[in-house]
N, C-alpha and C. Protein backbone atom coordinates (compact mmCIF):
# COMPACT_ATOMS: atom_id res chain seq x y z
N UNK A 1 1.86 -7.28 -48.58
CA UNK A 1 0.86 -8.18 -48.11
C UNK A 1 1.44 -9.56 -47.83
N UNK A 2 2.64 -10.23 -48.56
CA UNK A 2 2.81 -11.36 -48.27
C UNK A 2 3.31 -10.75 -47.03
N UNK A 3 4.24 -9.95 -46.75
CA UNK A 3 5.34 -9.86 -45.77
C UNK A 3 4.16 -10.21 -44.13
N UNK A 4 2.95 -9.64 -44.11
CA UNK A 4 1.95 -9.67 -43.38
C UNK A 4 1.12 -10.99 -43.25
N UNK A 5 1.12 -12.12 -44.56
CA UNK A 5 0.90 -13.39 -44.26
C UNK A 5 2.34 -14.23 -43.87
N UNK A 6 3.32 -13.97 -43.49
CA UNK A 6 3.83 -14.87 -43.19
C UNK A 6 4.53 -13.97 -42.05
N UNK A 7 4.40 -12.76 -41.20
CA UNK A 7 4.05 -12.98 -40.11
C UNK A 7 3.24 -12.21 -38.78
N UNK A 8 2.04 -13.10 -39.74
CA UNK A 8 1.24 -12.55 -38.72
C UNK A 8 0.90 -12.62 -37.18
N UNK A 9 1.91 -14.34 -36.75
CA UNK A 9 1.53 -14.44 -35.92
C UNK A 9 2.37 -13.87 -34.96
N UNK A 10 3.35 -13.21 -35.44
CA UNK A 10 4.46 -12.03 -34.17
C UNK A 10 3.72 -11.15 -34.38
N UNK A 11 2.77 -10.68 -35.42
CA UNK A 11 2.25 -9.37 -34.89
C UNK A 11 1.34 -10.10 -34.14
N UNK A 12 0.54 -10.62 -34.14
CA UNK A 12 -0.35 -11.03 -33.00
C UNK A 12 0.24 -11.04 -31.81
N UNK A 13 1.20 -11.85 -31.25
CA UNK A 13 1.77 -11.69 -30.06
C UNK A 13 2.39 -10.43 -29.76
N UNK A 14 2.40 -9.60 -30.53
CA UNK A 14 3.04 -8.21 -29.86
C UNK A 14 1.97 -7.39 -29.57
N UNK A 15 0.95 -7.35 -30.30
CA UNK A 15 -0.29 -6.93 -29.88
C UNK A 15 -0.84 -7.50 -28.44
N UNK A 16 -1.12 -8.72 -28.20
CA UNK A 16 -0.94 -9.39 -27.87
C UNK A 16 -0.29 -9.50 -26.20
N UNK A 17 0.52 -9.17 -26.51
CA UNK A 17 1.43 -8.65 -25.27
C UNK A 17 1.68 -6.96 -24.38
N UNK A 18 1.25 -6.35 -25.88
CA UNK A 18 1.30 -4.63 -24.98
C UNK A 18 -0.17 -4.38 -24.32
N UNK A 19 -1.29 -5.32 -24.74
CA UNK A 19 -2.54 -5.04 -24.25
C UNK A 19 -2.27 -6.05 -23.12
N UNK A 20 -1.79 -7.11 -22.90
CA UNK A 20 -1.74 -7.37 -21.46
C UNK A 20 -1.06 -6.84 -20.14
N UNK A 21 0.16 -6.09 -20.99
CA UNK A 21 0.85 -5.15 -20.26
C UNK A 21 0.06 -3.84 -19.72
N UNK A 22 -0.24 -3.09 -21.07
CA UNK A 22 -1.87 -2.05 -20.40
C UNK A 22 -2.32 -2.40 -19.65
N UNK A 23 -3.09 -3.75 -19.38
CA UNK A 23 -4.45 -3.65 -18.25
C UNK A 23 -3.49 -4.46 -17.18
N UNK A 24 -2.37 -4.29 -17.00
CA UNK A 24 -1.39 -4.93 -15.90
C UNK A 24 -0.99 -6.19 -15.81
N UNK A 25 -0.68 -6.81 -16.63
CA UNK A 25 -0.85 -8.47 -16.88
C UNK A 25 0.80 -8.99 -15.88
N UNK A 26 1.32 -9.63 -15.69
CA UNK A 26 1.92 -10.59 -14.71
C UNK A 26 2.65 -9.38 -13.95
N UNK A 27 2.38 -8.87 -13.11
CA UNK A 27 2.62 -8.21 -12.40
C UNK A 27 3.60 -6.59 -12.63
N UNK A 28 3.61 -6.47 -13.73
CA UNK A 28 4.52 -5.19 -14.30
C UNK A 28 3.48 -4.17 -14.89
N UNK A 29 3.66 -4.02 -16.25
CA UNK A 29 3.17 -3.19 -16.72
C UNK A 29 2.65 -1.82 -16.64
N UNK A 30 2.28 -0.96 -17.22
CA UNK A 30 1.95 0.68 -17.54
C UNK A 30 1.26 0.98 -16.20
N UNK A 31 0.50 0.38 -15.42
CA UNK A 31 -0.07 0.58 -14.30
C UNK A 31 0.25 0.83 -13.13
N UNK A 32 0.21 1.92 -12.37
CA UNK A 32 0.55 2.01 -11.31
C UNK A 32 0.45 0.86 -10.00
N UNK A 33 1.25 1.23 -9.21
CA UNK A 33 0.84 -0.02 -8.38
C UNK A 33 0.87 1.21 -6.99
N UNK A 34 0.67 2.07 -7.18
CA UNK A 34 0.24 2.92 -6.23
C UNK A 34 -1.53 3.48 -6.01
N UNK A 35 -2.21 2.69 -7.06
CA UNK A 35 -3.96 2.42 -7.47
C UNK A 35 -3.92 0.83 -6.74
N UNK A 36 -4.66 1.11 -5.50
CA UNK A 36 -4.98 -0.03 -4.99
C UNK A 36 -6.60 -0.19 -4.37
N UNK A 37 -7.32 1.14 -5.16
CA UNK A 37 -8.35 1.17 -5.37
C UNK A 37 -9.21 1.60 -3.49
N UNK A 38 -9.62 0.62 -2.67
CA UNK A 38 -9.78 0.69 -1.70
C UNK A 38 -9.40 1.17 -0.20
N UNK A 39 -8.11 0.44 -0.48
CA UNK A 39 -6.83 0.02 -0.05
C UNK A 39 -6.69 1.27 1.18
N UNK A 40 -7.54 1.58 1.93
CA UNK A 40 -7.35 2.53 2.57
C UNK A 40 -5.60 2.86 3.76
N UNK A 41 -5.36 1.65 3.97
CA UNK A 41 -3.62 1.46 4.56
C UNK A 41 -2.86 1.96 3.74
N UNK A 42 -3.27 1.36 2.48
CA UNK A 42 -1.86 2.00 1.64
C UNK A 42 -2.02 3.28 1.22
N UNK A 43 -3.42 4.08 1.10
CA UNK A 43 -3.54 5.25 0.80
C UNK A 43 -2.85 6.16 1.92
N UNK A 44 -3.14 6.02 3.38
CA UNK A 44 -2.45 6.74 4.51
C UNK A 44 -1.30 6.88 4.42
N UNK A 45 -0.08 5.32 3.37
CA UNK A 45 1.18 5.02 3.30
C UNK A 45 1.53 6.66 2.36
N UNK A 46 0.97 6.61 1.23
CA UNK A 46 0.69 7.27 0.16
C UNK A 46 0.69 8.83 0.39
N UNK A 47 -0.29 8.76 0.96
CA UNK A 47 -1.24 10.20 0.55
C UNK A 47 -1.16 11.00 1.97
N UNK A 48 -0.49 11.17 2.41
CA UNK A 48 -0.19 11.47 3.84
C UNK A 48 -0.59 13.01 4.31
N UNK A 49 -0.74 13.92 3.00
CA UNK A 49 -1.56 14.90 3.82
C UNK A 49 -3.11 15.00 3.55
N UNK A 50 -4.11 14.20 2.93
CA UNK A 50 -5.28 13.60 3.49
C UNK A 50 -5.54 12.58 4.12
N UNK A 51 -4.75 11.90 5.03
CA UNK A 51 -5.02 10.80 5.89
C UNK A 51 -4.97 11.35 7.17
N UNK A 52 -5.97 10.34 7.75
CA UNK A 52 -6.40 10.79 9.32
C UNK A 52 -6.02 9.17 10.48
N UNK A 53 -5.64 9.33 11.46
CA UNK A 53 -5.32 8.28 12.12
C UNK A 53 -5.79 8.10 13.68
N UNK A 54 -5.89 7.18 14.02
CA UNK A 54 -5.95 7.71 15.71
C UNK A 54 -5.15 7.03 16.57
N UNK A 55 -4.85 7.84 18.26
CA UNK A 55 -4.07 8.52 18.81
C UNK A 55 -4.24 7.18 19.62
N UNK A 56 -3.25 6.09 19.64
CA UNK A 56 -3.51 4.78 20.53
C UNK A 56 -3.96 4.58 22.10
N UNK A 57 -3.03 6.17 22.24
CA UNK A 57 -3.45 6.60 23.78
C UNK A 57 -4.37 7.24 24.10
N UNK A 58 -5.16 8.08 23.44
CA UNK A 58 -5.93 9.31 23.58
C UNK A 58 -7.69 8.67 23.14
N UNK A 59 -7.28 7.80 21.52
CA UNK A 59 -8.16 7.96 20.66
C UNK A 59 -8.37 9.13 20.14
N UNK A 60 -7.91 10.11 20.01
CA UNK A 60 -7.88 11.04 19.12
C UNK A 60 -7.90 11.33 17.84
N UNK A 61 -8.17 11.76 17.13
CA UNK A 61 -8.42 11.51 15.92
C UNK A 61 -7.22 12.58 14.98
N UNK A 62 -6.10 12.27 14.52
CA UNK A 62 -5.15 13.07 13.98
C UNK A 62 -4.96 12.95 12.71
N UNK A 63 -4.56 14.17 12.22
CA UNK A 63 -3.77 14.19 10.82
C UNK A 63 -2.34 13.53 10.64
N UNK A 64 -2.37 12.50 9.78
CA UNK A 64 -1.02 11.77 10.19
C UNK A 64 0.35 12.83 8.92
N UNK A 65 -0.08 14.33 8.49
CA UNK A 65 0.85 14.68 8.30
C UNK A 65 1.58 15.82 9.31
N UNK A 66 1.16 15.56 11.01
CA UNK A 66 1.61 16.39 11.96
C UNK A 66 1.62 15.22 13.15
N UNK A 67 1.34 14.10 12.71
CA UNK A 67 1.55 13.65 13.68
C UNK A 67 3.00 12.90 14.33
N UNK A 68 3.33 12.65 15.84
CA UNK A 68 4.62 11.99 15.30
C UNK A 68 4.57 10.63 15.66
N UNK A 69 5.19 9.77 15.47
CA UNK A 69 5.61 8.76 15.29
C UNK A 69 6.37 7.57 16.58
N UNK A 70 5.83 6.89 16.07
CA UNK A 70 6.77 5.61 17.35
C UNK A 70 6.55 4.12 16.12
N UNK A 71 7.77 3.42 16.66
CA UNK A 71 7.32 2.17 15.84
C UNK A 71 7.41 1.33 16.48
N UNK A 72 6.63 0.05 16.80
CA UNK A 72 6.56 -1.01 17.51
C UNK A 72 5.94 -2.33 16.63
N UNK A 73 7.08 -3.28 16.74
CA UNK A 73 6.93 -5.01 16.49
C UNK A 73 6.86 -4.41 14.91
N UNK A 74 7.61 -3.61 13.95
CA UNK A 74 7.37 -3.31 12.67
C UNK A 74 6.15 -2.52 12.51
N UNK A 75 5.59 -1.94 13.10
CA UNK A 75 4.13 -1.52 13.06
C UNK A 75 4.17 0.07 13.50
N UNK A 76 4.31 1.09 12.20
CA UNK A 76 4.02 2.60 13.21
C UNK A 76 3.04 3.07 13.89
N UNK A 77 3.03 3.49 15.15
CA UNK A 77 1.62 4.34 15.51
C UNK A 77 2.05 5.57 15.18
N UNK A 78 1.02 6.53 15.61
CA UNK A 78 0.98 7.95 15.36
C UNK A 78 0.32 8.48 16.66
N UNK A 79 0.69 9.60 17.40
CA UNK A 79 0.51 10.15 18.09
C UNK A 79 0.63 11.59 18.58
N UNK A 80 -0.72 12.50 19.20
CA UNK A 80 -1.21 13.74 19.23
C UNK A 80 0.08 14.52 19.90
N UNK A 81 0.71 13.97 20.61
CA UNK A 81 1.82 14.68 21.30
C UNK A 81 2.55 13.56 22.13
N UNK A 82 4.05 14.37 21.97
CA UNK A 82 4.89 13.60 23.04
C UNK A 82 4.78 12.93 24.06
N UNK A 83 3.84 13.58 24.99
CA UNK A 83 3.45 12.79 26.51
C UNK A 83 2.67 11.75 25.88
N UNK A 84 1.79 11.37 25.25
CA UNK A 84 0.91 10.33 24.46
C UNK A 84 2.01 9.52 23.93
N UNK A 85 3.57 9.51 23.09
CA UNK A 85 4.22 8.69 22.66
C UNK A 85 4.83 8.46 23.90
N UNK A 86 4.92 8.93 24.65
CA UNK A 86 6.60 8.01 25.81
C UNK A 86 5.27 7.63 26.52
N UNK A 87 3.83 7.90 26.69
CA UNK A 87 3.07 6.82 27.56
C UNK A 87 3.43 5.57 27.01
N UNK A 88 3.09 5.37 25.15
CA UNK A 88 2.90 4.18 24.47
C UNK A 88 4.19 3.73 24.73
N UNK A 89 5.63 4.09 24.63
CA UNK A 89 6.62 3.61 24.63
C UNK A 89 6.95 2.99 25.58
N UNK A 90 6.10 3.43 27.27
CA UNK A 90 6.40 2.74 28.12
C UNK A 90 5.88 1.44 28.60
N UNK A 91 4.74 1.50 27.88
CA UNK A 91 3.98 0.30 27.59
C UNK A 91 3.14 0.04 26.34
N UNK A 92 4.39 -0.36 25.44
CA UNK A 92 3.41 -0.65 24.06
C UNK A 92 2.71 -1.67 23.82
N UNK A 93 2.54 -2.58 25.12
CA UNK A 93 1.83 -3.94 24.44
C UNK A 93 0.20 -3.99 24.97
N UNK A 94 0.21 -2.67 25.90
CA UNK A 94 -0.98 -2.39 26.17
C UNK A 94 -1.67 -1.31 25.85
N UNK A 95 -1.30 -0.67 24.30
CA UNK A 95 -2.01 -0.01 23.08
C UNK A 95 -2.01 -0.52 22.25
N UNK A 96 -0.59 -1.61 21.92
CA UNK A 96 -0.73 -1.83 20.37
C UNK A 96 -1.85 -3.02 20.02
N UNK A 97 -2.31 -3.88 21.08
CA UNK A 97 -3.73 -4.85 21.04
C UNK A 97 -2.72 -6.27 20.71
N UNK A 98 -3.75 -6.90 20.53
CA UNK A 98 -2.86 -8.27 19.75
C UNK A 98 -1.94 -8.22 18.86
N UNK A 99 -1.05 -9.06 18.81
CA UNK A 99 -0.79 -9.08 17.57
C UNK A 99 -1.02 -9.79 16.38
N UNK A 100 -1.26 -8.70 15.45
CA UNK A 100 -1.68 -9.13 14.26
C UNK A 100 -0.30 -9.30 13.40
N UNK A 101 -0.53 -10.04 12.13
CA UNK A 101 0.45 -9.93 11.20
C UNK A 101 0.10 -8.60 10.37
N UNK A 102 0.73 -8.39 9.57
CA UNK A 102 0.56 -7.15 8.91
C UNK A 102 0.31 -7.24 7.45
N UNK A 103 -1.08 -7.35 7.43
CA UNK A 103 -1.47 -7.86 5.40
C UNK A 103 -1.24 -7.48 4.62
N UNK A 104 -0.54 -5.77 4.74
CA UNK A 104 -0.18 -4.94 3.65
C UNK A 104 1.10 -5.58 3.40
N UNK A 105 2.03 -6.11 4.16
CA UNK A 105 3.76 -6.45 3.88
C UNK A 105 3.50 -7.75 3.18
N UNK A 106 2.25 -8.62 3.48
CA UNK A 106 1.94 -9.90 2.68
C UNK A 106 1.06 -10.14 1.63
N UNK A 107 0.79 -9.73 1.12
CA UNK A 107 -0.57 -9.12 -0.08
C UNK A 107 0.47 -9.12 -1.06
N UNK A 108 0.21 -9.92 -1.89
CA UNK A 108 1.00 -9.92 -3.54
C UNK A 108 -0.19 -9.43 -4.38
N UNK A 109 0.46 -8.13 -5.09
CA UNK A 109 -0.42 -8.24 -6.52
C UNK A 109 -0.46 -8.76 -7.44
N UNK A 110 -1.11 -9.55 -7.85
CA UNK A 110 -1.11 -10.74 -9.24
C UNK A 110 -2.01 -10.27 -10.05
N UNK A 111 -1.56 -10.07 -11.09
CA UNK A 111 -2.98 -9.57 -12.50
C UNK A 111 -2.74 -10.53 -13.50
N UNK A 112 -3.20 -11.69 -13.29
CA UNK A 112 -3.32 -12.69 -14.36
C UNK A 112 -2.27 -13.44 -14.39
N UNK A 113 -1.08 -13.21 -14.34
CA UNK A 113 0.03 -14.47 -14.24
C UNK A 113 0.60 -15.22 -13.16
């Protein structure tokens, strides 16, 4: 019992510290950072054979685990077939729309610190 009054206050901080780590505290901890809850972008990043995408050229609506691929300004599209990617490739600035920045590459997760 003395050994416990004199120090209680490291056990407090270790307590202390693994429960901030549990519920994700300064950006580490036990928690996935692949739970982004909403996050429907990063789920498509993720979860690639239930994600659905569409076809920049077509509007089509595809499975992005058959679909293939082009990348433009850092940004992948997905597309229903070949003739649909070398259209976009020949003119990607008139599918890919404005440009946006890309919020998923700038989005910090912060949980309390």
């Amino acid at each position: 019992m003395q050994w416990l009054a004199q120090n209680w206050i490291w056990i407090l901080l270790v307590v202390g510290f693994f429960f901030m780590m549990r519920r994700g505290g300064c950006g580490g901890g036990m928690k996935s950072h692949g739970q982004h809850g909403g996050d429907t972008q990063h789920s498509a990043e993720t979860d690639k054979s239930a994600a659905t995408v569409t076809d920049p050229v077509d509007k089509a609506t595809l499975d992005i685990a058959t679909a293939l691929t082009s990348v433009y300004r850092g940004k992948v599209y997905y597309f229903g077939s070949a003739e649909n990617r070398a259209i976009f490739e020949a003119k990607p600035e008139q599918y890919a729309g404005p440009d946006q920045p890309d919020m998923h590459q700038h989005k910090s997760h912060h949980h309390g610190c």
